[in-house]
C-alpha atoms as a PDB file:
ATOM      1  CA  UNK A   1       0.507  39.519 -14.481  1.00  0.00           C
ATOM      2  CA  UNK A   2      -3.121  39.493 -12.764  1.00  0.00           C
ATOM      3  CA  UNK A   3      -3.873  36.356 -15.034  1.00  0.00           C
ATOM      4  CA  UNK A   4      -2.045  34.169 -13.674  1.00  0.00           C
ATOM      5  CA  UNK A   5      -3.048  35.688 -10.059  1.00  0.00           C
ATOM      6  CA  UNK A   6      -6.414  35.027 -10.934  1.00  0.00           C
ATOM      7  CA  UNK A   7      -5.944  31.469 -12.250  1.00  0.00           C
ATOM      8  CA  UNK A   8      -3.914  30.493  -8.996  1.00  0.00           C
ATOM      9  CA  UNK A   9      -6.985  32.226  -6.990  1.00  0.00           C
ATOM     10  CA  UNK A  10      -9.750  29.787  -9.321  1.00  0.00           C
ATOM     11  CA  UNK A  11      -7.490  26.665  -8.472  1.00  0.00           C
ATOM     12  CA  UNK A  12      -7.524  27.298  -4.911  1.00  0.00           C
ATOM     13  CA  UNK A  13     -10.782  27.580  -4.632  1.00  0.00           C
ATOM     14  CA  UNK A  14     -11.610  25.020  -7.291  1.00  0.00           C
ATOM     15  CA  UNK A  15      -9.348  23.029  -4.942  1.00  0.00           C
ATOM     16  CA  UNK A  16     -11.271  23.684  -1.908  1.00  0.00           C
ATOM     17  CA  UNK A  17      -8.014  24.406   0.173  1.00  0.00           C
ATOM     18  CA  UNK A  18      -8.171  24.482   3.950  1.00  0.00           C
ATOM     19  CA  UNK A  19     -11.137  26.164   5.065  1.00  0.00           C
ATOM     20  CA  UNK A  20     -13.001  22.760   3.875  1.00  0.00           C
ATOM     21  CA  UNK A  21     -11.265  21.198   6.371  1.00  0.00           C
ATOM     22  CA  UNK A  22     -12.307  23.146   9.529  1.00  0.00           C
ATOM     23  CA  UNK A  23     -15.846  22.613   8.979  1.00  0.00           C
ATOM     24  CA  UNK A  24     -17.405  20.459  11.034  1.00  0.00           C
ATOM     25  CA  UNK A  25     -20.073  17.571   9.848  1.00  0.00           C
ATOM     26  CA  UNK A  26     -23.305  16.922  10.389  1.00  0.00           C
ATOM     27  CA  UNK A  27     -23.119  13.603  11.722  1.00  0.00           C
ATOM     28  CA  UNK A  28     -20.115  14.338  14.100  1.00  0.00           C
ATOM     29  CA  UNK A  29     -22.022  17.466  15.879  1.00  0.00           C
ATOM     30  CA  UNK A  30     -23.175  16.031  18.686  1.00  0.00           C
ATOM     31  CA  UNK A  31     -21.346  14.716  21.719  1.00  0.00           C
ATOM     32  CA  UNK A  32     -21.133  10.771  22.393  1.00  0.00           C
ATOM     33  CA  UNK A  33     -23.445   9.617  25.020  1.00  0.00           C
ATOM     34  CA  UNK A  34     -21.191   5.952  26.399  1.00  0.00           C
ATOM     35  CA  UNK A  35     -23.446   5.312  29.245  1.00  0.00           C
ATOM     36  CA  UNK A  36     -26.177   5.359  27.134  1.00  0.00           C
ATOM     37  CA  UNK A  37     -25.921   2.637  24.545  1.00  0.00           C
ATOM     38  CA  UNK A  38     -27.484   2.296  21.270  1.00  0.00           C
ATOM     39  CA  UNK A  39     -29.119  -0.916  21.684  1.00  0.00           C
ATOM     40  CA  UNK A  40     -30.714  -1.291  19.022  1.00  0.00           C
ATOM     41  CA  UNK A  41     -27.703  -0.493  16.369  1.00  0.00           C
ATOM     42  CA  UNK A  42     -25.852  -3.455  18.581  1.00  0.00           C
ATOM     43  CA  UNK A  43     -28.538  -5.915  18.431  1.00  0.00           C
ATOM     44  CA  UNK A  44     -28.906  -4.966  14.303  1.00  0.00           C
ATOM     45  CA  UNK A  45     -24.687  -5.206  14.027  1.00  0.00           C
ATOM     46  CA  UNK A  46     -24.989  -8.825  15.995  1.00  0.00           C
ATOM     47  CA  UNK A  47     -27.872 -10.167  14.290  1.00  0.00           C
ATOM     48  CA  UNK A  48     -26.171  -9.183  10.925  1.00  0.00           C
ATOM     49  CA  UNK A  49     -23.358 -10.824  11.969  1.00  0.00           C
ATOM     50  CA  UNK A  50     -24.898 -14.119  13.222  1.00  0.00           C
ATOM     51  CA  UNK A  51     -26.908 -14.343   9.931  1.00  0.00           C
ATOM     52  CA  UNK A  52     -23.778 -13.887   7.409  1.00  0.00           C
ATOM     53  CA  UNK A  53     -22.301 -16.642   9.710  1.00  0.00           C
ATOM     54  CA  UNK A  54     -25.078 -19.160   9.373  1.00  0.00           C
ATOM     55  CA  UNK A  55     -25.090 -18.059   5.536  1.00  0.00           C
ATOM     56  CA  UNK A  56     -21.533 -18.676   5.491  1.00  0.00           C
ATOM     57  CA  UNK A  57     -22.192 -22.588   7.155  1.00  0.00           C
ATOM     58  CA  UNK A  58     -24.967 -23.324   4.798  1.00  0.00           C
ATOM     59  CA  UNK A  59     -23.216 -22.541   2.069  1.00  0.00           C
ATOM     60  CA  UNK A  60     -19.938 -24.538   3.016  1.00  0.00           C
ATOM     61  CA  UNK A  61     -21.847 -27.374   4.005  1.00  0.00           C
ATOM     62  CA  UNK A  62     -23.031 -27.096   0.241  1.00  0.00           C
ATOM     63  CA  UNK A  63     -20.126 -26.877  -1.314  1.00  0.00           C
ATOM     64  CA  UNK A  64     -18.707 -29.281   0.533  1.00  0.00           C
ATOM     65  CA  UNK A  65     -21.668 -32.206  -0.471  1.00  0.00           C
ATOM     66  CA  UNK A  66     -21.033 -30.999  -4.532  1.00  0.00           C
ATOM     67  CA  UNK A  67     -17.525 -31.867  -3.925  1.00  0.00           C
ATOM     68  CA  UNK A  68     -18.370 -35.100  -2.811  1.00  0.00           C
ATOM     69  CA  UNK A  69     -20.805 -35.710  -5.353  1.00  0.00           C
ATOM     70  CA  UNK A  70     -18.914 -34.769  -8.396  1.00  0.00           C
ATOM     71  CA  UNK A  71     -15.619 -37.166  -6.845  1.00  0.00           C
ATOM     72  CA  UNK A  72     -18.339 -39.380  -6.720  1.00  0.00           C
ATOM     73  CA  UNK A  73     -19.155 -39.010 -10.134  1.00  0.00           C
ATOM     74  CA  UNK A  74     -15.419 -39.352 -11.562  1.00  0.00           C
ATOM     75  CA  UNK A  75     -14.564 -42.566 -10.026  1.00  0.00           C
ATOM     76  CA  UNK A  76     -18.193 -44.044 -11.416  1.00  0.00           C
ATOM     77  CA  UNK A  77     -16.565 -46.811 -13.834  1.00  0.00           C
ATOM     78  CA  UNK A  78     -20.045 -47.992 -14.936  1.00  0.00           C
ATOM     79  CA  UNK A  79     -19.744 -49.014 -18.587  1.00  0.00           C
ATOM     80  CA  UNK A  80     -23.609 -48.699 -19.449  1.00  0.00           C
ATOM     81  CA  UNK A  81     -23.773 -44.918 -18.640  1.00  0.00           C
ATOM     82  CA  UNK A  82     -21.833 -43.687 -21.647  1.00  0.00           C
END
């Protein structure tokens, strides 16, 4: 009879049951500050932002000029390429 008490005990803890959950972390243990910003974590978010755009331009822009090329390239009927 205690074995299986003491297996049920193991998988509770093994399980890490509710006391886990009233804990509190590390990076939630201080109070917000909303009137003081952090500027520079919103300039790094909108620069990041802006520069995955402009990435994401370039690179259609590119695409966009293979297409053509390659369209190009399948209507080219000249007979002294091949």
């Amino acid at each position: 009879m205690a074995a299986p008490l003491r297996a049920a005990k193991w998988l509770r803890l093994a399980g890490g049951g509710p006391g886990l959950a009233l804990t509190r972390s590390a990076f939630f243990a201080r109070k917000r500050t909303y009137d003081q910003p952090n500027w520079f974590g919103v300039g790094l978010a909108f620069t990041t932002s802006a520069a995955l755009w402009a990435f994401l331009f370039k690179q259609h822009n590119e695409d966009v000029m293979e297409y053509e090329r390659r369209k190009q390239e399948r209507h080219h009927k000249c007979t002294g390429c091949s």
